[in-house]
C-alpha atoms as a PDB file:
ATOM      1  CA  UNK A   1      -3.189 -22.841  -4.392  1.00  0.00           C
ATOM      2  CA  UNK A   2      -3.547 -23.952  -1.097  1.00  0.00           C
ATOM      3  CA  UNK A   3      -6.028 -22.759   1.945  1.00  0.00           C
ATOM      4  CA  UNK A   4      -7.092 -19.419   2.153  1.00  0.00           C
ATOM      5  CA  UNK A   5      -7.128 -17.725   5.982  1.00  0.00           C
ATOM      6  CA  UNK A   6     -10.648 -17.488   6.647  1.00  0.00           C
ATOM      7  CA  UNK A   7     -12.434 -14.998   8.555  1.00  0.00           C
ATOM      8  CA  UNK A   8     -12.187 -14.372  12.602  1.00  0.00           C
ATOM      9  CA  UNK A   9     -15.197 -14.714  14.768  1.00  0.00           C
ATOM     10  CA  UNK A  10     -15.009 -10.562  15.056  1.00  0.00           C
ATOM     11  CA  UNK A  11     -14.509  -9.509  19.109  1.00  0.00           C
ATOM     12  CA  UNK A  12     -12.801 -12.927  19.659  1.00  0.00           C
ATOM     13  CA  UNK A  13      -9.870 -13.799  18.419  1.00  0.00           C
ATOM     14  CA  UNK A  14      -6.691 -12.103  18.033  1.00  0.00           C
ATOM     15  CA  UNK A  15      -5.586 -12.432  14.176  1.00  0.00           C
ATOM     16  CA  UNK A  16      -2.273 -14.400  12.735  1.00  0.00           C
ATOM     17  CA  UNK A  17       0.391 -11.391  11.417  1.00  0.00           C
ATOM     18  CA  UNK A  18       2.040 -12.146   8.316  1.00  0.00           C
ATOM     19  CA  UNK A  19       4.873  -9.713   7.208  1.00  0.00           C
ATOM     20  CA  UNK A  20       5.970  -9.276   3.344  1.00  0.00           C
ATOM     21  CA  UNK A  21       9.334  -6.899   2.706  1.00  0.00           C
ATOM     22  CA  UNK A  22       9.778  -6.284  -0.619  1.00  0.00           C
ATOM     23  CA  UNK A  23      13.472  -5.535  -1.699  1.00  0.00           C
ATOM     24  CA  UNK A  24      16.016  -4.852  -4.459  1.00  0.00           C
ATOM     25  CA  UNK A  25      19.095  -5.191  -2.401  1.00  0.00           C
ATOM     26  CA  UNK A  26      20.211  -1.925  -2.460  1.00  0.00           C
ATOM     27  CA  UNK A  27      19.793  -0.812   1.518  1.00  0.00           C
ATOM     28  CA  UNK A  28      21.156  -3.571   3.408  1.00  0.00           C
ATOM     29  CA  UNK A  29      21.686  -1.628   6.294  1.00  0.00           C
ATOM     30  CA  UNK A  30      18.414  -0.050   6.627  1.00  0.00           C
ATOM     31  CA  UNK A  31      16.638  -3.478   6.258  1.00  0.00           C
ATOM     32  CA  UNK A  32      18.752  -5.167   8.655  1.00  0.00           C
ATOM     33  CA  UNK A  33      17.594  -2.480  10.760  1.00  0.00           C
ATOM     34  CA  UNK A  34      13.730  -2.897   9.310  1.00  0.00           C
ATOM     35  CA  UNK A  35      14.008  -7.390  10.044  1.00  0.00           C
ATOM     36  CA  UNK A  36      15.369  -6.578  13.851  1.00  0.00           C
ATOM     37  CA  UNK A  37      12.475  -4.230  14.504  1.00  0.00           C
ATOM     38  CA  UNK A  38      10.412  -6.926  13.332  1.00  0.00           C
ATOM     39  CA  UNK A  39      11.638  -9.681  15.442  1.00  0.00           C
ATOM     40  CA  UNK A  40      11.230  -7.079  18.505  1.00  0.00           C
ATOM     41  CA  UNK A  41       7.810  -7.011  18.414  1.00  0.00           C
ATOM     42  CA  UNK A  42       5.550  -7.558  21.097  1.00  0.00           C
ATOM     43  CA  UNK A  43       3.776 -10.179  19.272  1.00  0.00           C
ATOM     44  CA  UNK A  44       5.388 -12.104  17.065  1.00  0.00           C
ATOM     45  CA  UNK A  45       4.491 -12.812  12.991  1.00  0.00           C
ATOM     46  CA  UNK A  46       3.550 -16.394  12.076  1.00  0.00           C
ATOM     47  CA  UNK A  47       5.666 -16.037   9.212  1.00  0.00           C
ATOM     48  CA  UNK A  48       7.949 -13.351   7.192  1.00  0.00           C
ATOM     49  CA  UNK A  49       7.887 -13.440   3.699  1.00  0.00           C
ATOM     50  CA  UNK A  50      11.367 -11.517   1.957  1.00  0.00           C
ATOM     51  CA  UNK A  51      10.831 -10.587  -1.355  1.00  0.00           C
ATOM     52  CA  UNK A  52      14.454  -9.862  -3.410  1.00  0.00           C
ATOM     53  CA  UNK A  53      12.626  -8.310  -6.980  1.00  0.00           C
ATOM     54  CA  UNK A  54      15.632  -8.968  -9.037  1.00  0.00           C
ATOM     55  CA  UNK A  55      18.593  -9.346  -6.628  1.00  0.00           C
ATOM     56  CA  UNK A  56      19.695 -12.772  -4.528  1.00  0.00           C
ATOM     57  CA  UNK A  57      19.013 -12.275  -0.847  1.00  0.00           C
ATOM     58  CA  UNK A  58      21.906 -14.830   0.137  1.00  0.00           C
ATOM     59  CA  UNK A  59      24.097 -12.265   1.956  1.00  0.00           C
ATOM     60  CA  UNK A  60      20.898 -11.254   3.882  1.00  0.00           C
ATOM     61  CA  UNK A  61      20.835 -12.234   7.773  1.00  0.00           C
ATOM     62  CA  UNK A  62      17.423 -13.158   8.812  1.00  0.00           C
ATOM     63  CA  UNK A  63      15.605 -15.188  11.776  1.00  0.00           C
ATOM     64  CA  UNK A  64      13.982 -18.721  11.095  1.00  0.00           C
ATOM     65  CA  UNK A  65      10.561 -17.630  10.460  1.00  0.00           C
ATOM     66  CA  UNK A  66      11.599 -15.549   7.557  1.00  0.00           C
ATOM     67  CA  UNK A  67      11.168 -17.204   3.808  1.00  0.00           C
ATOM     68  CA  UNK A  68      13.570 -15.497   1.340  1.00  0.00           C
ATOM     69  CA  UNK A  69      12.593 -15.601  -1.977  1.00  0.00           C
ATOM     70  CA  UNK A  70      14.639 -13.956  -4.816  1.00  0.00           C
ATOM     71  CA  UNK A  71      13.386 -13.361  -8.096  1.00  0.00           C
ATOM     72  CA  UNK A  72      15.049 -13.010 -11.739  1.00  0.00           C
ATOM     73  CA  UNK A  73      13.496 -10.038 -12.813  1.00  0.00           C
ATOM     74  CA  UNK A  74      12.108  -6.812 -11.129  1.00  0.00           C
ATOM     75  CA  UNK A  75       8.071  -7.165 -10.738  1.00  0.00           C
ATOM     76  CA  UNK A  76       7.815  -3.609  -9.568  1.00  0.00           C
ATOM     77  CA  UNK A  77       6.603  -3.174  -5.446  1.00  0.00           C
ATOM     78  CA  UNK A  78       3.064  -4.447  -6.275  1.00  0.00           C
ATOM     79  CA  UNK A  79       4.264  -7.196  -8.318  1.00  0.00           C
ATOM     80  CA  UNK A  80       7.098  -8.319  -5.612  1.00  0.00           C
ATOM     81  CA  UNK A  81       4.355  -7.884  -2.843  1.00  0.00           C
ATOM     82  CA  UNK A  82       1.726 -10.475  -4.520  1.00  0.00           C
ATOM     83  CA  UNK A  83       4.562 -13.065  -4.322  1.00  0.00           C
ATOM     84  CA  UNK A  84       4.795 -12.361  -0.558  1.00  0.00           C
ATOM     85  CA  UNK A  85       1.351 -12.382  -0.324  1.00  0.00           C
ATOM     86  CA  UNK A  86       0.490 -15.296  -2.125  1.00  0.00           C
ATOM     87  CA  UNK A  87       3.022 -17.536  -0.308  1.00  0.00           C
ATOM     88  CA  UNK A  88       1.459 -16.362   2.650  1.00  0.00           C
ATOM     89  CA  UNK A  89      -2.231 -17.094   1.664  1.00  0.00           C
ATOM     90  CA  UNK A  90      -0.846 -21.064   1.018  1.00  0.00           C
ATOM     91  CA  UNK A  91       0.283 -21.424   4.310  1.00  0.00           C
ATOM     92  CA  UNK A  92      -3.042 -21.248   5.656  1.00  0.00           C
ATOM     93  CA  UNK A  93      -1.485 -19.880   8.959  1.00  0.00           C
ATOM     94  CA  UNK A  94      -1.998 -15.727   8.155  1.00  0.00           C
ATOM     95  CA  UNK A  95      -5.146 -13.518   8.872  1.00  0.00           C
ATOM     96  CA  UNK A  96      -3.472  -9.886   8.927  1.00  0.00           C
ATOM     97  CA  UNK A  97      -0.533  -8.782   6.484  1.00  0.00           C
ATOM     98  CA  UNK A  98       1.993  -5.791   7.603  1.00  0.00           C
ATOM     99  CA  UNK A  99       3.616  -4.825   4.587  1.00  0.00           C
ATOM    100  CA  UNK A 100       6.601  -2.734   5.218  1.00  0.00           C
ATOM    101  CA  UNK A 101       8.831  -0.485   2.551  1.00  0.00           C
ATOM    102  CA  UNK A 102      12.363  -1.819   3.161  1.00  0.00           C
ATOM    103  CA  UNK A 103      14.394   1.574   4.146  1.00  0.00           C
ATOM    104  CA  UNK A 104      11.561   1.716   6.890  1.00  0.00           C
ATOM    105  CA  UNK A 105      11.477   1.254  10.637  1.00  0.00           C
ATOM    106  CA  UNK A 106       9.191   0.460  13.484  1.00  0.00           C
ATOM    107  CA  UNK A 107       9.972   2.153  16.259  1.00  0.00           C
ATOM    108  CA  UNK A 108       7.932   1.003  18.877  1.00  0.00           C
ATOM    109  CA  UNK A 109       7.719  -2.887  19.978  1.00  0.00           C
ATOM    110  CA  UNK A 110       4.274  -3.054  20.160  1.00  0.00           C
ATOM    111  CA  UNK A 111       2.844  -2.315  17.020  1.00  0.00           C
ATOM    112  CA  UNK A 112       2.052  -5.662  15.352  1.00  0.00           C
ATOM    113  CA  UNK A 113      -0.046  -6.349  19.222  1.00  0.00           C
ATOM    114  CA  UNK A 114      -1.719  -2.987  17.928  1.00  0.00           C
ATOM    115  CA  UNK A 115      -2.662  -4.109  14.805  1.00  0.00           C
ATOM    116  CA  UNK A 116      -3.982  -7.686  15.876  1.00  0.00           C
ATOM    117  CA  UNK A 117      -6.305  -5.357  18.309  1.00  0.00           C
ATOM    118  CA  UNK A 118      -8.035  -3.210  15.734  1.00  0.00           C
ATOM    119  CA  UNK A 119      -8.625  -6.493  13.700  1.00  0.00           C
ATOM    120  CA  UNK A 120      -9.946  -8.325  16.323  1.00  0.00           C
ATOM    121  CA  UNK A 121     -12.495  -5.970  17.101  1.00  0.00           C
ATOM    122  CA  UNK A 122     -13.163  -3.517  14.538  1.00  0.00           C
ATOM    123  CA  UNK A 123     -16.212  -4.440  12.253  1.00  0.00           C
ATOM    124  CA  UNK A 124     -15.342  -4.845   8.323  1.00  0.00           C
ATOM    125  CA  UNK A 125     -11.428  -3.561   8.633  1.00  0.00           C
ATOM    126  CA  UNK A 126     -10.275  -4.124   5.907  1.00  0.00           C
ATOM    127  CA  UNK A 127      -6.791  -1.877   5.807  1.00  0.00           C
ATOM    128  CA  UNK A 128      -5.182  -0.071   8.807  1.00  0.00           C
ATOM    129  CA  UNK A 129      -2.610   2.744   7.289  1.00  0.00           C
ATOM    130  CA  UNK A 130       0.789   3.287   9.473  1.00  0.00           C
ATOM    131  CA  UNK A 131       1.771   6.742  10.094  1.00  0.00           C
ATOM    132  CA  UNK A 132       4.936   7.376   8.476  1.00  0.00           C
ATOM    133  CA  UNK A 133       7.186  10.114   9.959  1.00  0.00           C
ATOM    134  CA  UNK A 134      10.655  10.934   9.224  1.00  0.00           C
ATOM    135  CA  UNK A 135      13.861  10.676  11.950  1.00  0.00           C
ATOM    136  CA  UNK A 136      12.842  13.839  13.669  1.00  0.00           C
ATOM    137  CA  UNK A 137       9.200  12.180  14.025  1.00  0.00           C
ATOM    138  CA  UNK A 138       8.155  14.793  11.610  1.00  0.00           C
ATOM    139  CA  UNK A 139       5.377  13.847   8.877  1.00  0.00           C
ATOM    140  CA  UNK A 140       5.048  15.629   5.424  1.00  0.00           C
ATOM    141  CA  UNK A 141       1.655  16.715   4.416  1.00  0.00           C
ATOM    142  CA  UNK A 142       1.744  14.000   1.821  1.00  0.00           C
ATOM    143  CA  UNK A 143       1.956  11.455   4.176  1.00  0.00           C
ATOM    144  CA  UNK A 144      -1.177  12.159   5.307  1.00  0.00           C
ATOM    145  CA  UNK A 145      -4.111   9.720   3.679  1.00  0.00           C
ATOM    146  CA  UNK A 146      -6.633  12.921   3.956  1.00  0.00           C
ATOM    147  CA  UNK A 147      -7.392  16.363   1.917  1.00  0.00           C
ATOM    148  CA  UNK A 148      -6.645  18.034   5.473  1.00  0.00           C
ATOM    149  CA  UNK A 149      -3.546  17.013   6.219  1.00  0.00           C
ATOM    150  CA  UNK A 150      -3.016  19.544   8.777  1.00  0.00           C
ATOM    151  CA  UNK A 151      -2.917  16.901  11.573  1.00  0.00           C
ATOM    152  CA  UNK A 152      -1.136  14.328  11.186  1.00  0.00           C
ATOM    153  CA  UNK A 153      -2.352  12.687  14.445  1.00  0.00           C
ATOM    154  CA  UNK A 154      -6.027  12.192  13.756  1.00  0.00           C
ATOM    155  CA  UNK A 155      -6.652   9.294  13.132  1.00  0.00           C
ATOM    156  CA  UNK A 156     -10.093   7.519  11.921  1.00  0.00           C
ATOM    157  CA  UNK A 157     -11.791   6.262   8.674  1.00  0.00           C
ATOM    158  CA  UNK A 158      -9.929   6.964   5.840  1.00  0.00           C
ATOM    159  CA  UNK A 159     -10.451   6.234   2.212  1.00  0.00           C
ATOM    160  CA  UNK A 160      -6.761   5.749   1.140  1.00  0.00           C
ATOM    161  CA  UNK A 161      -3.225   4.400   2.761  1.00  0.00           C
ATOM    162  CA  UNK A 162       0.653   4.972   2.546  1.00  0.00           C
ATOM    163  CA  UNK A 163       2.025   1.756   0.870  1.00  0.00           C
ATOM    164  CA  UNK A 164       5.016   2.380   2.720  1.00  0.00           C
ATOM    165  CA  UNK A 165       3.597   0.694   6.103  1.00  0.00           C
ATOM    166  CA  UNK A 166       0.315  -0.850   6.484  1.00  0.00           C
ATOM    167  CA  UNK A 167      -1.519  -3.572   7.359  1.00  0.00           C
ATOM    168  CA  UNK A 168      -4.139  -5.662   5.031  1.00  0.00           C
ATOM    169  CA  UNK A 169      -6.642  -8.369   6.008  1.00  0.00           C
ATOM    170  CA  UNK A 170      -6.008 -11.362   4.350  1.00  0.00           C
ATOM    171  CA  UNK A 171      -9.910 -12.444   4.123  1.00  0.00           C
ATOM    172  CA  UNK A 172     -10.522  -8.803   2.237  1.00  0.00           C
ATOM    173  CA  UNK A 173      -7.596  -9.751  -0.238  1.00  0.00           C
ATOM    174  CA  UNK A 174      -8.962 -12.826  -0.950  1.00  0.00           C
ATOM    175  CA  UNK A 175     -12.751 -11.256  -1.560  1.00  0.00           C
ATOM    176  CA  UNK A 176     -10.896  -8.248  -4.046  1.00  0.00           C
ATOM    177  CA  UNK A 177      -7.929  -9.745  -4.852  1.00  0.00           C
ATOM    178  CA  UNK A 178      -4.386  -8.710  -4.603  1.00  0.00           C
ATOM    179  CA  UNK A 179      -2.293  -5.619  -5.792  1.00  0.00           C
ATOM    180  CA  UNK A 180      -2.358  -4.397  -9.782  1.00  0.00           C
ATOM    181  CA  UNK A 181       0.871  -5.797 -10.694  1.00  0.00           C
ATOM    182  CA  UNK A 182       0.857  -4.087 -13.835  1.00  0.00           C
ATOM    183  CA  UNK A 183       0.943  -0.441 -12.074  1.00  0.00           C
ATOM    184  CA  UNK A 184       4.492  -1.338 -11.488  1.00  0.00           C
ATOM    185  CA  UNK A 185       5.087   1.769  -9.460  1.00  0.00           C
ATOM    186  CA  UNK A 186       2.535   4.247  -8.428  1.00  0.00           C
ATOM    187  CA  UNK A 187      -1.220   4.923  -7.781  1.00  0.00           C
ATOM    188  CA  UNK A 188      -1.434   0.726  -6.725  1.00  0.00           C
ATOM    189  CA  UNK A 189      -2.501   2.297  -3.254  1.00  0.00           C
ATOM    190  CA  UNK A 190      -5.585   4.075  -4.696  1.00  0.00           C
ATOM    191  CA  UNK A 191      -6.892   0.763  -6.607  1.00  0.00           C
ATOM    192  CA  UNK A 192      -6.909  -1.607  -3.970  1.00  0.00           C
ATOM    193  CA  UNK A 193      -8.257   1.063  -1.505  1.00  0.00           C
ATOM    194  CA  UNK A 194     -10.705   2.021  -4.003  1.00  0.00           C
ATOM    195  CA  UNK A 195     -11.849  -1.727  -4.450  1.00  0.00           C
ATOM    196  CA  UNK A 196     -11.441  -2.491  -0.593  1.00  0.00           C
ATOM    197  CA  UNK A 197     -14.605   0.506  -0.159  1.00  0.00           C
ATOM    198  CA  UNK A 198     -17.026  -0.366  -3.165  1.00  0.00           C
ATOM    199  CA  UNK A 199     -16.795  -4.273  -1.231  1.00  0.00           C
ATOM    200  CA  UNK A 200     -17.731  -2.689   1.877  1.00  0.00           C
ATOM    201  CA  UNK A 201     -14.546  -2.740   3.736  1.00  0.00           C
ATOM    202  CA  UNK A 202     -13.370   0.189   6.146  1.00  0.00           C
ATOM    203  CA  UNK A 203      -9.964   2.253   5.775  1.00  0.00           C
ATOM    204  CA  UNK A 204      -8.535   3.067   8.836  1.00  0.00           C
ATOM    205  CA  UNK A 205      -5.446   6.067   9.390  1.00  0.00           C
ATOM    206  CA  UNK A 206      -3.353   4.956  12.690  1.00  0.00           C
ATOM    207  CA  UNK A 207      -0.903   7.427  14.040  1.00  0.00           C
ATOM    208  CA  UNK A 208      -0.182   5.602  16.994  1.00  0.00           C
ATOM    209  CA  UNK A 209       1.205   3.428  14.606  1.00  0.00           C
ATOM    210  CA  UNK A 210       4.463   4.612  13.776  1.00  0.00           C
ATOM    211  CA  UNK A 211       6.991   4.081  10.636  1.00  0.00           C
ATOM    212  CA  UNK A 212       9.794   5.966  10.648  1.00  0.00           C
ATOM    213  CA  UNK A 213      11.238   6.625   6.929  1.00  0.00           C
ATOM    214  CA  UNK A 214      13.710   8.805   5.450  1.00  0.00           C
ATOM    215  CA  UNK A 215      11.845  12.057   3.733  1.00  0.00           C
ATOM    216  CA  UNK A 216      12.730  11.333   0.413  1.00  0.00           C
ATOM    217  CA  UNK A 217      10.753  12.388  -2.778  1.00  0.00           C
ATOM    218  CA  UNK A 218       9.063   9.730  -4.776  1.00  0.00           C
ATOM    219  CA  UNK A 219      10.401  12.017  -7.864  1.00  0.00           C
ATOM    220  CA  UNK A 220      13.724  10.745  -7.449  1.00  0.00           C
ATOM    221  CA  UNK A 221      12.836   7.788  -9.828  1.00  0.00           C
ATOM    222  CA  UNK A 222      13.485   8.345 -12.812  1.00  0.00           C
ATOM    223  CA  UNK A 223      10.212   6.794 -13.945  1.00  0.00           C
ATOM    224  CA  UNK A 224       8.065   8.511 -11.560  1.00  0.00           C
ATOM    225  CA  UNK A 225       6.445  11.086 -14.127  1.00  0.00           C
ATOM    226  CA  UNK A 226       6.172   8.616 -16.680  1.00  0.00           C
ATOM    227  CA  UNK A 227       4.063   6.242 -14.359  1.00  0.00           C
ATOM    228  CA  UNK A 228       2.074   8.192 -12.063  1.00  0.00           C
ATOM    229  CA  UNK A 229       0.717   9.760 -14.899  1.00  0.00           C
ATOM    230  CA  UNK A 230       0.094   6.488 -16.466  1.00  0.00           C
ATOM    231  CA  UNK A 231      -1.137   4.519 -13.526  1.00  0.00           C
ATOM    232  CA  UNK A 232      -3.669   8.000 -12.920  1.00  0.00           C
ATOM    233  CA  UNK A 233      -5.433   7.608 -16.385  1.00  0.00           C
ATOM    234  CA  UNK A 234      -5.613   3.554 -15.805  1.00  0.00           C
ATOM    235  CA  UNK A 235      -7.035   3.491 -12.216  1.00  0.00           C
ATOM    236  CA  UNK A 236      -9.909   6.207 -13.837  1.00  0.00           C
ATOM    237  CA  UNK A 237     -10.442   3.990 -16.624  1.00  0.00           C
ATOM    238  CA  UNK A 238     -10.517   0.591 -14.345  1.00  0.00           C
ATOM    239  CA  UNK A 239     -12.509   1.938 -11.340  1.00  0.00           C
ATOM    240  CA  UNK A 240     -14.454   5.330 -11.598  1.00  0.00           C
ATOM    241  CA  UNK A 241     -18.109   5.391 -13.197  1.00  0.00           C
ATOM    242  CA  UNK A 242     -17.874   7.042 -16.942  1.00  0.00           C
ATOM    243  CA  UNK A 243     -19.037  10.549 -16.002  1.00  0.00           C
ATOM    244  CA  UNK A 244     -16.292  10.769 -13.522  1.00  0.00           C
ATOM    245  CA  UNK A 245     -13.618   9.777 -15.923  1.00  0.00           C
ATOM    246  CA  UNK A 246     -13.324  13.004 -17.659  1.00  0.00           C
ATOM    247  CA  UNK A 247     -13.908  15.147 -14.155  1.00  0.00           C
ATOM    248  CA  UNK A 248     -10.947  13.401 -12.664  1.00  0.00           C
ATOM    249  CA  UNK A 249      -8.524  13.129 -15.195  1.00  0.00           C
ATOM    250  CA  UNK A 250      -9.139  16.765 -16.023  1.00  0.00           C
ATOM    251  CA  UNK A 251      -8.383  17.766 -12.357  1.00  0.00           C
ATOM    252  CA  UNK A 252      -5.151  16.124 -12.156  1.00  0.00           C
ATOM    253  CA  UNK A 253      -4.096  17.697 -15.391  1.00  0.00           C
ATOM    254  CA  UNK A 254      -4.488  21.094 -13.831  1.00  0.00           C
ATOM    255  CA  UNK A 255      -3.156  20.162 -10.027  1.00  0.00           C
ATOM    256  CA  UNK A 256      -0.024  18.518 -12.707  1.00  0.00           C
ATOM    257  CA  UNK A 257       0.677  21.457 -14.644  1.00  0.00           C
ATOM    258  CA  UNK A 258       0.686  23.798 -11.623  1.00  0.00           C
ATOM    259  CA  UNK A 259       3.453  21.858  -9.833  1.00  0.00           C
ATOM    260  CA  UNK A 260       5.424  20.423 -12.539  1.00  0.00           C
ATOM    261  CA  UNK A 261       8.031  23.131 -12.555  1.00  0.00           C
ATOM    262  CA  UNK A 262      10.862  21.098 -15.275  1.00  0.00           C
ATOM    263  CA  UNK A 263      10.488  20.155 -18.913  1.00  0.00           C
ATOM    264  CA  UNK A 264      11.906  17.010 -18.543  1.00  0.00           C
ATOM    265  CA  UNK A 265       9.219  16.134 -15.982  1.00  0.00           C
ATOM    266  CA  UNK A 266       6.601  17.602 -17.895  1.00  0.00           C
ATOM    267  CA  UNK A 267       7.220  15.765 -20.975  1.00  0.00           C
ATOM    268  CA  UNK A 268       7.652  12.423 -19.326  1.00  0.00           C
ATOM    269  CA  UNK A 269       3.724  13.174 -17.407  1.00  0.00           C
ATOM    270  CA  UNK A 270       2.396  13.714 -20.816  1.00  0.00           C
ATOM    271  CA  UNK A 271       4.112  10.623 -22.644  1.00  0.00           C
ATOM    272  CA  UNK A 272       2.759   8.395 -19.393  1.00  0.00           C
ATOM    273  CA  UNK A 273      -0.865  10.129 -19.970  1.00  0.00           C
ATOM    274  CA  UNK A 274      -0.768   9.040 -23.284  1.00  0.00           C
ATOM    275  CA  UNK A 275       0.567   5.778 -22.653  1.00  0.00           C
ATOM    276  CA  UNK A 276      -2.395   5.630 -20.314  1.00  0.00           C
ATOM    277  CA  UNK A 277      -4.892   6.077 -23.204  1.00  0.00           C
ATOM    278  CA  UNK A 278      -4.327   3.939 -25.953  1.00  0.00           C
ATOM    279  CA  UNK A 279      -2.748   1.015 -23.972  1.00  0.00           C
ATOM    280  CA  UNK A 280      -4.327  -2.009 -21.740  1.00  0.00           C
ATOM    281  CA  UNK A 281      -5.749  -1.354 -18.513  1.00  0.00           C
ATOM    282  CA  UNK A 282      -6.669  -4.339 -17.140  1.00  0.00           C
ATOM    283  CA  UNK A 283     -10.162  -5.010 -16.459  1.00  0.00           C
ATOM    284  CA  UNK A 284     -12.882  -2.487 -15.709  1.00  0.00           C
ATOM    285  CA  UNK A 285     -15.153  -2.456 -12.701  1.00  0.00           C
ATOM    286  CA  UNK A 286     -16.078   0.863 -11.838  1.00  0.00           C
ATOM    287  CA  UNK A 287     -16.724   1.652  -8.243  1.00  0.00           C
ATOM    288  CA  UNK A 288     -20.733   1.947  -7.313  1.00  0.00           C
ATOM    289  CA  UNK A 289     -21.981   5.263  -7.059  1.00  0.00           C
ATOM    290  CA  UNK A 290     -22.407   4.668  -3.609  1.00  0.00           C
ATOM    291  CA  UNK A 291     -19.502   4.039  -2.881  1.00  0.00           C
ATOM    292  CA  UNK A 292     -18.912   7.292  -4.543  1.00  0.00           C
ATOM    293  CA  UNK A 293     -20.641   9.026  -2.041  1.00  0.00           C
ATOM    294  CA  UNK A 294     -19.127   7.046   0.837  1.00  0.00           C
ATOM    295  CA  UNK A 295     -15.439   8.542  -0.007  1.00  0.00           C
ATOM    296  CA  UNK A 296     -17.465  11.675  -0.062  1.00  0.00           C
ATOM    297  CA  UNK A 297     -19.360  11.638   2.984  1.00  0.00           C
ATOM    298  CA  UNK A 298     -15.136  10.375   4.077  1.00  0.00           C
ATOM    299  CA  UNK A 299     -13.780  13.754   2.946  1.00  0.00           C
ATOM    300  CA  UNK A 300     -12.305  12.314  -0.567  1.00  0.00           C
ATOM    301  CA  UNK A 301     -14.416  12.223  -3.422  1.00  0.00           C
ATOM    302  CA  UNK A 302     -12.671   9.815  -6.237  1.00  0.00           C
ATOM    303  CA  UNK A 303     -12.019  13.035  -8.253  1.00  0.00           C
ATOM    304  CA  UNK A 304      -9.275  13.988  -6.215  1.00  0.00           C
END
């Protein structure tokens, strides 16, 4: 493993952007749109790091400072992103990471000279979350990282983020580590936000920062039942103290069964909930229970 970035002198220096793209191969279009928006950008990223998670990246057209790397099997977006991630912690030459969905866009040229700002001078920020909005610059309530979604352009201290567009600091990731590979899909968000607070690091939401992405429904995998339910009875077992364990899983059960409207989906939840149960979660560190009231005194309690 080689050197870590370590941490700026806060107020003083602008930090090093890395970028890690995670791909299976299957939008070329959109992510030769997604590489040229990066290459735009105001200020430019010290290095790109493309990840191909099962699927060669040899037909892909991409500037010098971009590594490909294409690997035999599928590791799932978390999974695919620690590759990026880790080749960018041995370079030694990357102190903020903007990771970006690959059928996204930025639409302004400025963002990454944005994001090196709010790192440079915000105390303890850990994670900056992108506001994603749709081609009519339109963003769904679910976008929003907040229980009042209702405005989608306040920004301010959050306690979760959009893994669609964001931006991580590399000294935080190498204090809590990197993304739960094992999620595979879903809820990998809530446990490295969740870990990010009980370390004392801040969440920030950033609508000036802008990624535009197509309004599709994560439902549309066909695993998405299966693993949200899953990855929702692991991240309670790996991070919440005991007596919330019961209180959260017992909410989502309800919220579930209220908007679940097919079998099909209904049955796969329950087989992932069960799957949840009796199988490996990785270890356990439960949040402190002030950190608790932190994501309370936020707006979020971690029962929601």
């Amino acid at each position: 493993m080689g050197s870590a970035a370590m941490p700026l002198p806060r107020s003083k220096a602008v930090p090093r952007l890395g970028v890690v793209i995670v791909t299976m191969g299957t939008r070329p279009r959109e992510l030769a749109a997604l590489l040229a928006s990066v290459e735009r950008q105001d200020v430019p990223a010290a290095r790109v790091v493309l990840i191909g998670n099962a699927t060669s990246l040899t037909d892909v057209d991409a500037a010098a400072n971009v590594t490909k790397v294409s690997l035999d099997e599928n590791l799932g977006c978390p999974g695919g992103r620690n590759v990026g991630l880790r080749a960018l912690r041995e370079s030694g030459e990357v102190d903020v990471v903007v990771e970006l969905d690959d059928d996204g866009l930025l639409v302004a040229d400025d963002v990454f000279g944005r994001v090196g700002q709010l790192f440079a001078t915000e105390h303890e920020l850990g994670i900056v979350g992108f506001r994603v909005a749709d081609e009519h610059g339109h963003t769904e309530r679910r976008w929003v990282p907040r229980l009042r979604a209702d405005d989608p352009l306040r920004g301010g201290p959050v306690t979760a983020f959009l893994g669609g567009g964001h931006a991580l600091s590399m000294p935080m990731l190498d204090e809590i580590g990197l993304w739960p590979a094992e999620f595979f899909f879903g809820h990998e968000e809530s446990d490295l936000a969740w870990r990010a607070l009980d370390a004392g690091w801040r969440i920030r939401y950033e609508p000036e920062l802008v990624l535009r992405h197509p309004a599709t429904s994560p439902a549309r995998h066909a695993v998405y039942y299966r693993f949200t339910a899953r990855n929702r009875v692991w991240l309670a077992r790996r991070r919440l103290p005991a007596p919330l364990i019961p209180v959260y899983l017992g909410v989502w059960i309800v919220l579930t069964m209220a908007r679940i409207r097919s079998v099909s989906g209904l049955k796969a939840w329950w087989g992932g909930f069960a799957e949840g149960t009796r199988t490996p979660c990785g270890p356990r560190k439960p949040m402190k229970w002030r950190t608790v009231w932190r994501m309370t005194r936020l707006g979020r309690p971690p029962i929601l």
